[in-house]
Protein backbone atom coordinates (compact mmCIF):
# COMPACT_ATOMS: atom_id res chain seq x y z
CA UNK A 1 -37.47 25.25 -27.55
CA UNK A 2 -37.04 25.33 -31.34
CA UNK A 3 -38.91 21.86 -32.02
CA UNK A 4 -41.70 23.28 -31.30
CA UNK A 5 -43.99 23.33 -33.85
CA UNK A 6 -47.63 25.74 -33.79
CA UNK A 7 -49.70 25.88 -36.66
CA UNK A 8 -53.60 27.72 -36.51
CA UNK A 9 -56.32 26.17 -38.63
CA UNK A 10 -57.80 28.97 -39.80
CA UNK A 11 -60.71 27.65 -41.23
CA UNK A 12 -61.67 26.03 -37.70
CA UNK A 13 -60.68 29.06 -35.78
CA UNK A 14 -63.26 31.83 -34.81
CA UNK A 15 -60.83 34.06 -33.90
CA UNK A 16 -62.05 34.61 -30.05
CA UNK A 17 -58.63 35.57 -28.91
CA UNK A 18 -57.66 33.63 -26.28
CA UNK A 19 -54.63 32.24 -27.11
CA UNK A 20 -53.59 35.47 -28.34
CA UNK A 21 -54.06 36.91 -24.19
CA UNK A 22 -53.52 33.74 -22.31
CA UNK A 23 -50.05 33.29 -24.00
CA UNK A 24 -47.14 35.65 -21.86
CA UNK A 25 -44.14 34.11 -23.74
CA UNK A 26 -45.94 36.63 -26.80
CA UNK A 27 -45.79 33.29 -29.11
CA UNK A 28 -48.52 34.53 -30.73
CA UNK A 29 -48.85 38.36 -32.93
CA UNK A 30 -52.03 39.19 -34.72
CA UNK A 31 -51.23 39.86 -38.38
CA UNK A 32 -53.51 41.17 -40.96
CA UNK A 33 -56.63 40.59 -38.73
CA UNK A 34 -55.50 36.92 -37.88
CA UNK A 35 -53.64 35.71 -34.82
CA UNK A 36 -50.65 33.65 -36.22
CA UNK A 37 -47.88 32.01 -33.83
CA UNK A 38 -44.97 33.93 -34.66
CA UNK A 39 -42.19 32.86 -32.25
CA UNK A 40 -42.89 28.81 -31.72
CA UNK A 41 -39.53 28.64 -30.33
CA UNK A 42 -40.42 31.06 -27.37
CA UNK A 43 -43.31 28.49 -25.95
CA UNK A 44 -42.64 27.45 -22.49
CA UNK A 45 -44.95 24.67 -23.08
CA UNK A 46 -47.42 25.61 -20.68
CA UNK A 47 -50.64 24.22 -22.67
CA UNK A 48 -52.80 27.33 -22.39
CA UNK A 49 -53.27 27.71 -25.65
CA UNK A 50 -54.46 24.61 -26.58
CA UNK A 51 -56.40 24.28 -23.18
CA UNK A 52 -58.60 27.09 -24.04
CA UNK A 53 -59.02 27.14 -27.83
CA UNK A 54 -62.70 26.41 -27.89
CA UNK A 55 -62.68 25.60 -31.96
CA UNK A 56 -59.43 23.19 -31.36
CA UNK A 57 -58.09 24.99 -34.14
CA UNK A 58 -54.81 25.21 -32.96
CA UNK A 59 -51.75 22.17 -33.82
CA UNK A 60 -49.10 22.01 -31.04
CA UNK A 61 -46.42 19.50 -31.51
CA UNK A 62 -45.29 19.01 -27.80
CA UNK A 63 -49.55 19.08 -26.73
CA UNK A 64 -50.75 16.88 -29.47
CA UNK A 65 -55.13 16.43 -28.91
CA UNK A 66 -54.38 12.57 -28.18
CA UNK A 67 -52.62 14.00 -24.72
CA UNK A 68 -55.26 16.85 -24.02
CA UNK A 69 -58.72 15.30 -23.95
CA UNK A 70 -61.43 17.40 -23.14
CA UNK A 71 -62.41 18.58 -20.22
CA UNK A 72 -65.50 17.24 -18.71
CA UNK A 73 -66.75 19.72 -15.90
CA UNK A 74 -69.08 16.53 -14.62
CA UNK A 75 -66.38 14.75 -13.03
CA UNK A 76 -64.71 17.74 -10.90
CA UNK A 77 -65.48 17.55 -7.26
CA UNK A 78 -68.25 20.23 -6.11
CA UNK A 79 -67.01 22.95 -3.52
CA UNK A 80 -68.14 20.85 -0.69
CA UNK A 81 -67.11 17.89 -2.22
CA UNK A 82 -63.35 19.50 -2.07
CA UNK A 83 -63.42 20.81 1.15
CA UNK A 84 -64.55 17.93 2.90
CA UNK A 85 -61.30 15.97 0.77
CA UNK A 86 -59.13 18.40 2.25
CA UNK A 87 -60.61 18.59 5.53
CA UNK A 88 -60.79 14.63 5.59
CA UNK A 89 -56.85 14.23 5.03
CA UNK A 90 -54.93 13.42 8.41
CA UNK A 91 -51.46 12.73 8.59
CA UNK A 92 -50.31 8.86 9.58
CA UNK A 93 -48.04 7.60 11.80
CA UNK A 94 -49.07 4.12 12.81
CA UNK A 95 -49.32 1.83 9.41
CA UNK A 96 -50.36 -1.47 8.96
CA UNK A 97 -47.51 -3.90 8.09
CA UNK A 98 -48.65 -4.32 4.74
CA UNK A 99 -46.52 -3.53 1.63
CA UNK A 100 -47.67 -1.00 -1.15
CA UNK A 101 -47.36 -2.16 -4.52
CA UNK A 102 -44.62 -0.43 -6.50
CA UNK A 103 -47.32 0.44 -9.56
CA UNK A 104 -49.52 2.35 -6.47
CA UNK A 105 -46.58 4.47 -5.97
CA UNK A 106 -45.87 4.72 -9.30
CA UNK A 107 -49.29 6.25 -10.15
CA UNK A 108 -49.25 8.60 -7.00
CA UNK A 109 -46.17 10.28 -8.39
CA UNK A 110 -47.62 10.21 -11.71
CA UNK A 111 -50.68 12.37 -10.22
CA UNK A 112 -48.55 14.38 -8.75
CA UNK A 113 -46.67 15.75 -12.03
CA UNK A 114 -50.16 18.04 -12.84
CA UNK A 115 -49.26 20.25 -10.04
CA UNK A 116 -48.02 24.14 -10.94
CA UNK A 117 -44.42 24.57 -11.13
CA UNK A 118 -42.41 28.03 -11.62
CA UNK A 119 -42.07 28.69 -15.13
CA UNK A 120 -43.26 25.73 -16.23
CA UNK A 121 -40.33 23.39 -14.88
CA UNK A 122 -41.21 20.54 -13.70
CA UNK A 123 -38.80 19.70 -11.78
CA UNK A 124 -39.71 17.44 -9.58
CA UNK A 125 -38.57 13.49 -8.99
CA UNK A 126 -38.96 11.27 -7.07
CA UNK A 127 -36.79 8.59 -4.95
CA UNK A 128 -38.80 5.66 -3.46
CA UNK A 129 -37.41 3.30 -0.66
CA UNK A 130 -39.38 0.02 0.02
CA UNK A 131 -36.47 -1.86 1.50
CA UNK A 132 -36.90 -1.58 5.13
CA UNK A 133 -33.11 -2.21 5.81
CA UNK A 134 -32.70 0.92 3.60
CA UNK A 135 -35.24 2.64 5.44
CA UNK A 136 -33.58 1.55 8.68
CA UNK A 137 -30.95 2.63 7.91
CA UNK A 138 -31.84 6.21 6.90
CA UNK A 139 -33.63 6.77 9.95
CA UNK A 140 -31.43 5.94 12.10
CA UNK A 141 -28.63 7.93 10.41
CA UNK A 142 -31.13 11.15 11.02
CA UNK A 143 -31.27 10.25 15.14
CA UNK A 144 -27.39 10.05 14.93
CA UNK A 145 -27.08 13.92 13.81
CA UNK A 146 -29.70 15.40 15.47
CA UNK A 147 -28.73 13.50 19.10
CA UNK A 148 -25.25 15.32 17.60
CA UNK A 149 -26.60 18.39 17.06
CA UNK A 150 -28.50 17.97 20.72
CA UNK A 151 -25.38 17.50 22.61
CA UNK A 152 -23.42 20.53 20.70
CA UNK A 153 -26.61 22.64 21.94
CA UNK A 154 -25.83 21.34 25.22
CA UNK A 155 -22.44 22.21 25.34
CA UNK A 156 -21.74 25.32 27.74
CA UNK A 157 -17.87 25.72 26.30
CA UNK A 158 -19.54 25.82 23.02
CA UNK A 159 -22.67 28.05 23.61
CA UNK A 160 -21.12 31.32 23.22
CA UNK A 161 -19.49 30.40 19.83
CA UNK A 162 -22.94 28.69 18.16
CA UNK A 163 -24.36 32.32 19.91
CA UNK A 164 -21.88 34.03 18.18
CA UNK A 165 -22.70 32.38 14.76
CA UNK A 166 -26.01 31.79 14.88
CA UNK A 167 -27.67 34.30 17.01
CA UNK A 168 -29.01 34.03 20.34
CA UNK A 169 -32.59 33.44 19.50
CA UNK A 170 -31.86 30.47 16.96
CA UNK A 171 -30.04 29.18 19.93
CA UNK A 172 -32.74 29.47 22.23
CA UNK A 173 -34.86 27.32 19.76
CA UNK A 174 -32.21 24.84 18.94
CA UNK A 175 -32.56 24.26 22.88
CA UNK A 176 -36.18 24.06 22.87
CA UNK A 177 -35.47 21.04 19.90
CA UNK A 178 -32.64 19.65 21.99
CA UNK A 179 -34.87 17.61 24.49
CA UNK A 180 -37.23 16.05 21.20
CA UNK A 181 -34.24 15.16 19.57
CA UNK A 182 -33.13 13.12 22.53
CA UNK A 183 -35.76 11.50 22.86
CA UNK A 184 -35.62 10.54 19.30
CA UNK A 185 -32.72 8.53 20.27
CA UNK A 186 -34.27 7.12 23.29
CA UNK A 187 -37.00 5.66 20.86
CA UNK A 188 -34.30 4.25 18.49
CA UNK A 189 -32.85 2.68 21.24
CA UNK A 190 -36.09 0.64 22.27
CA UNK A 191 -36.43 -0.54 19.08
CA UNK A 192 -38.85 1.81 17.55
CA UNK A 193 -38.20 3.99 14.25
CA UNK A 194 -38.88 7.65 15.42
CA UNK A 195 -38.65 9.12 11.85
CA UNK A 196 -40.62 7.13 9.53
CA UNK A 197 -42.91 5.15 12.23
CA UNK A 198 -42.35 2.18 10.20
CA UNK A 199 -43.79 3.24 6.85
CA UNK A 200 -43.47 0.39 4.26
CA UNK A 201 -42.42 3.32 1.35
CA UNK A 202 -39.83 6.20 1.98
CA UNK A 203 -41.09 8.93 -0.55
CA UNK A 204 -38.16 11.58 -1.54
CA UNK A 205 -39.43 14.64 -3.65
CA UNK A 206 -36.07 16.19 -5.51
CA UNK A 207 -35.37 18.84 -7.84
CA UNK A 208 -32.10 20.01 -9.46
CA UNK A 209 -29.64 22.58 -7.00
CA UNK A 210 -30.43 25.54 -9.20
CA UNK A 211 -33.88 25.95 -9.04
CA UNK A 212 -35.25 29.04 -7.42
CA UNK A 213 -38.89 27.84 -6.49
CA UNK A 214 -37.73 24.88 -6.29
CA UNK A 215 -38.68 24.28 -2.98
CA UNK A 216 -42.42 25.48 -4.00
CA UNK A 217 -42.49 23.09 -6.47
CA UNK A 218 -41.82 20.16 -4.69
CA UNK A 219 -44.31 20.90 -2.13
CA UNK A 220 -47.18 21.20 -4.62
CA UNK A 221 -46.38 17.99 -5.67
CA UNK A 222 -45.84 16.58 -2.49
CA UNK A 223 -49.16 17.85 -1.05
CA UNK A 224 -50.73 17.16 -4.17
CA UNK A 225 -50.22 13.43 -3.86
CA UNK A 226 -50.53 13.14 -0.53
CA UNK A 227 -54.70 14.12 -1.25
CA UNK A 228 -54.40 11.42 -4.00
CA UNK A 229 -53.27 8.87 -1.71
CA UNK A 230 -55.86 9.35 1.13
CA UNK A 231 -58.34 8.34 -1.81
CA UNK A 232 -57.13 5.62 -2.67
CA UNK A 233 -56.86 4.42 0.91
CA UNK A 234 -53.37 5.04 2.00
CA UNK A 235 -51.98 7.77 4.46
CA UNK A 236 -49.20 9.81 4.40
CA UNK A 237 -47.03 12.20 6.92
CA UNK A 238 -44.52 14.36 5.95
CA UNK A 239 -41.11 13.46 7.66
CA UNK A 240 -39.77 17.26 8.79
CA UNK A 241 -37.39 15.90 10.96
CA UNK A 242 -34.87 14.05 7.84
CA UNK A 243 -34.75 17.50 5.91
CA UNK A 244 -33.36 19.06 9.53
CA UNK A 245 -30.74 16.40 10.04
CA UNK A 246 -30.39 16.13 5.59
CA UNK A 247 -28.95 19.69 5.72
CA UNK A 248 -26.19 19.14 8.51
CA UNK A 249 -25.08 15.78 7.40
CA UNK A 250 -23.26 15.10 3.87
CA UNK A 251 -23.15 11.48 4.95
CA UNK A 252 -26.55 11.28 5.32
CA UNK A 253 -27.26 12.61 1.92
CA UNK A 254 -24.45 10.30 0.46
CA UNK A 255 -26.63 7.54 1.73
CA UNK A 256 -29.80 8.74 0.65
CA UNK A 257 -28.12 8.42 -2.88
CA UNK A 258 -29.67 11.76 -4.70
CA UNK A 259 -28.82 11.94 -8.50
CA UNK A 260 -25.59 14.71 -8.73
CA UNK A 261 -26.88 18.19 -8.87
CA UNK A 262 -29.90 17.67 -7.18
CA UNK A 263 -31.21 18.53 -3.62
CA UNK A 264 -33.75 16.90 -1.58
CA UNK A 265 -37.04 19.07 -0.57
CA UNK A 266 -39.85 17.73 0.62
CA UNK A 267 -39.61 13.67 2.35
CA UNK A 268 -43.06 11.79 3.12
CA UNK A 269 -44.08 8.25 4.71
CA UNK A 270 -46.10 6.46 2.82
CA UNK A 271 -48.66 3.25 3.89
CA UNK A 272 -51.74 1.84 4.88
CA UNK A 273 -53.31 3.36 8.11
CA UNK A 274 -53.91 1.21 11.06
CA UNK A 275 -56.44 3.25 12.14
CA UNK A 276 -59.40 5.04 10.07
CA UNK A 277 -60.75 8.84 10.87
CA UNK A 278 -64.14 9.13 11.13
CA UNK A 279 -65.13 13.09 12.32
CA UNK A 280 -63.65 16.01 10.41
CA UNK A 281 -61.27 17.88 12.82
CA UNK A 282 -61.61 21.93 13.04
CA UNK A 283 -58.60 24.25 12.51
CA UNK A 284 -57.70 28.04 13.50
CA UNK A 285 -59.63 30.24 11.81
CA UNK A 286 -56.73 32.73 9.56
CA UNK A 287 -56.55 36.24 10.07
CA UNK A 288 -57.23 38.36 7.00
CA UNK A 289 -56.17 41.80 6.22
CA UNK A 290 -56.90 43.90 3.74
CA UNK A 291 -54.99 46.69 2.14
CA UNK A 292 -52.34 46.65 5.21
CA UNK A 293 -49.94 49.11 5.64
């Protein structure tokens, strides 16, 4: 990144070092009792610096102080405060037939950008559907290949070859799925949508096909904004069932019309809940272990 350009005040800065630690890309070198940034070019732009310079003494062109306002600890959420957000999230799958505004979605995948991402990436995008004949249309695409991938499972002439390739126990599995995803189709056929229960906004979390933690990344995100979205009144569920039938269809990711040399990761529904939650639920206890081996 060769624009980049760090200068130190030196008169404002105390010289407490943190920048000088905090910084692994080694942009900074202390020289003649002064920490200077040496190697601008090397910054991966992750803000550290600047975020923890306590004297603001330090000039970063891609963080400029008119982006980084201080932080005020007064408005972060207690510990209680955060668990009962997180405990308080549900996932949705009856909406109200009421449309979202397209700025509300723009500002939920606006929050969602201050999420961590490997190396500093940010990677993820977004595609949003609001057209329900689009939606429709996408849902019903994902029935068609997994009721095709249900009746290949069923297949006895072709058992022994899909054993062959894919193991027996991921065959054993895909026959425990078989029977949902028939009854997927079942549901499409009544009228219903089985994938996206009618949500008035398809969300589509995307980053490009070579990145590594990619998949990481867009879940961050993903989750991230789906806590943002139960405050401001919405509810979200995260659609597993497109990614499954995504992967084994190129005709269903020709018509979810991805940018070229991107992939598709992480798929929500998006709307207003018909119906509000008004107990926290409880959840399984994790098992910890300590040292194993």
């Amino acid at each position: 990144m060769s624009d980049i350009n760090i200068v130190i005040a030196q008169e404002a800065c105390t010289d407490c070092g943190a920048c000088l630690a905090l910084c692994t890309a080694r942009v900074y070198e202390r020289i003649d009792g002064r920490v200077e940034p040496v190697a601008p070019e090397a910054c991966w732009l992750c803000a550290h610096c600047v975020a923890a310079c306590p004297d603001d003494a330090i000039r970063h062109s891609g963080y400029p102080t008119e982006v980084c306002p201080p932080l005020d600890p007064a408005m972060l959420p207690s510990l209680d405060s955060l668990v009962v957000t997180l405990r308080a999230r549900r996932s949705t799958r009856v909406f109200r037939d009421q449309a979202v505004p397209r700025d509300v979605v723009q500002q939920l995948t606006g929050i969602a950008r201050w999420v961590p991402s490997a190396g500093n990436g940010q990677p993820v995008d977004w595609l949003a559907f609001d057209d329900p004949a689009r939606i429709a249309a996408l849902s019903a695409g994902t029935v068609t290949v997994l009721a095709g991938t249900a009746r290949l499972l069923r297949n006895p002439l072709l058992r022994p070859l899909l054993t062959l390739a894919l193991g027996a126990e991921n065959v054993k599995k895909g026959l425990e799925s078989a029977e949902s995803f028939e009854r997927l189709a079942q549901k499409l056929a009544q009228g219903e949508d089985p994938i996206f229960r009618r949500a008035p906004v398809v969300l589509v979390a995307h980053v490009p096909d070579g990145s590594y933690f990619g998949r990481d990344d867009a879940v961050y995100a993903a989750y991230s904004l789906m806590l943002a979205a139960e405050r401001m009144g919405l509810g979200t569920c995260h659609i597993g069932y497109f990614h499954i039938a995504l992967d084994r269809s190129r005709r269903l990711r020709q018509a979810l019309g991805l940018p070229d040399g991107r992939r598709a990761e992480v798929t929500l529904a998006l709307g207003y809940p018909q119906y509000s939650f008004h107990r926290l639920a409880s959840r399984r206890q994790p098992n910890l272990v300590w040292n194993a081996g």
